[in-house]
Protein backbone atom coordinates (compact mmCIF):
# COMPACT_ATOMS: atom_id res chain seq x y z
CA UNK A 1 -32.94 -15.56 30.92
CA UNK A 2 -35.55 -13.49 33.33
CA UNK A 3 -36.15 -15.08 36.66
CA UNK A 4 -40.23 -14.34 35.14
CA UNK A 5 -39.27 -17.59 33.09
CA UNK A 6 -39.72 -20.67 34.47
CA UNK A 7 -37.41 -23.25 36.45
CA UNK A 8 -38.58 -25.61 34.11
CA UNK A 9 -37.91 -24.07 30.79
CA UNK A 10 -34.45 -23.24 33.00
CA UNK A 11 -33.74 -27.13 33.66
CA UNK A 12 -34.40 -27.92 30.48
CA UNK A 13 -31.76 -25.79 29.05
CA UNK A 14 -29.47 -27.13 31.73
CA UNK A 15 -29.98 -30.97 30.69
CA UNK A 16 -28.96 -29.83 27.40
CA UNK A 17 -25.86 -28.35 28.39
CA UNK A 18 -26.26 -25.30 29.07
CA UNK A 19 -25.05 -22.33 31.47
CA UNK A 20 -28.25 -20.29 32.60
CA UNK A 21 -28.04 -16.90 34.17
CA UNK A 22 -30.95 -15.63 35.66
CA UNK A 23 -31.39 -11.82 35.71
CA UNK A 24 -33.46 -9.90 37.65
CA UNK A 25 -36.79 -8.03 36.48
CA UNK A 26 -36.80 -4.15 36.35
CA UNK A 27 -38.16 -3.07 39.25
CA UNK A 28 -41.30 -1.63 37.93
CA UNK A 29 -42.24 -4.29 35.78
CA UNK A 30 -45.89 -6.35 35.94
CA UNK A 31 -44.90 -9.30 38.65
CA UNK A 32 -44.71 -13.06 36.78
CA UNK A 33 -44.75 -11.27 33.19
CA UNK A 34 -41.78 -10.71 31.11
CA UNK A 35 -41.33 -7.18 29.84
CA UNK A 36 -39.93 -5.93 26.74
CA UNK A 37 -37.35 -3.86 29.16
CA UNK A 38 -37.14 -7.14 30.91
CA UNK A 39 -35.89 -8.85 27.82
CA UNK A 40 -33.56 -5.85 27.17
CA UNK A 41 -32.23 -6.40 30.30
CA UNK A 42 -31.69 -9.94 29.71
CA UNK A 43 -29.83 -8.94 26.02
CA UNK A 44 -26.97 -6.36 27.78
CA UNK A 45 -26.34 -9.17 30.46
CA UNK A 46 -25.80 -11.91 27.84
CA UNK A 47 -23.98 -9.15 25.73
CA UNK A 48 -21.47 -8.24 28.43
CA UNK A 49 -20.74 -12.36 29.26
CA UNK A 50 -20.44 -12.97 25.61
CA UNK A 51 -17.58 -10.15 25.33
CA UNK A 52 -16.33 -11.05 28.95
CA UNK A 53 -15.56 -14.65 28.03
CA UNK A 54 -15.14 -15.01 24.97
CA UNK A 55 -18.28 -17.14 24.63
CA UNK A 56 -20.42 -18.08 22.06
CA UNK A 57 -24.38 -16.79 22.15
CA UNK A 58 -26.88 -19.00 20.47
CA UNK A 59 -29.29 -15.62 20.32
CA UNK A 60 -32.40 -17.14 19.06
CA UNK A 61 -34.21 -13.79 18.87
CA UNK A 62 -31.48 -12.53 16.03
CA UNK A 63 -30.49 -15.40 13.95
CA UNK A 64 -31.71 -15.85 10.46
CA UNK A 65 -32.30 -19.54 10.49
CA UNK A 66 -34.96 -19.42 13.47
């Protein structure tokens, strides 16, 4: 997720069992606003853990049945 998103909505991803990883914006985005490159970045990061580990990616954005 983008450090622009909140420690909250971070938490409450934790309680539910979650691992969060919180990337960086790109340097010239808007400060406190999430980006469409911001949210790319956020994709190739989750992309490269997925393949690294072996992991599974819930990828709300993508799926169907959201």
């Amino acid at each position: 997720m983008s450090k622009v998103n909140s420690e909250e909505r971070a938490r409450m991803m934790r309680a539910l069992g979650a691992e969060v990883m919180r990337v960086d914006q790109l340097a010239d985005a808007v400060p406190a606003q999430v980006s469409q490159g911001d949210l790319e970045l956020v994709d190739r990061e989750a992309q490269r853990i997925e393949a690294e580990r072996d992991a599974f990616r819930a990828d709300q954005f993508y799926r169907d049945g959201n």
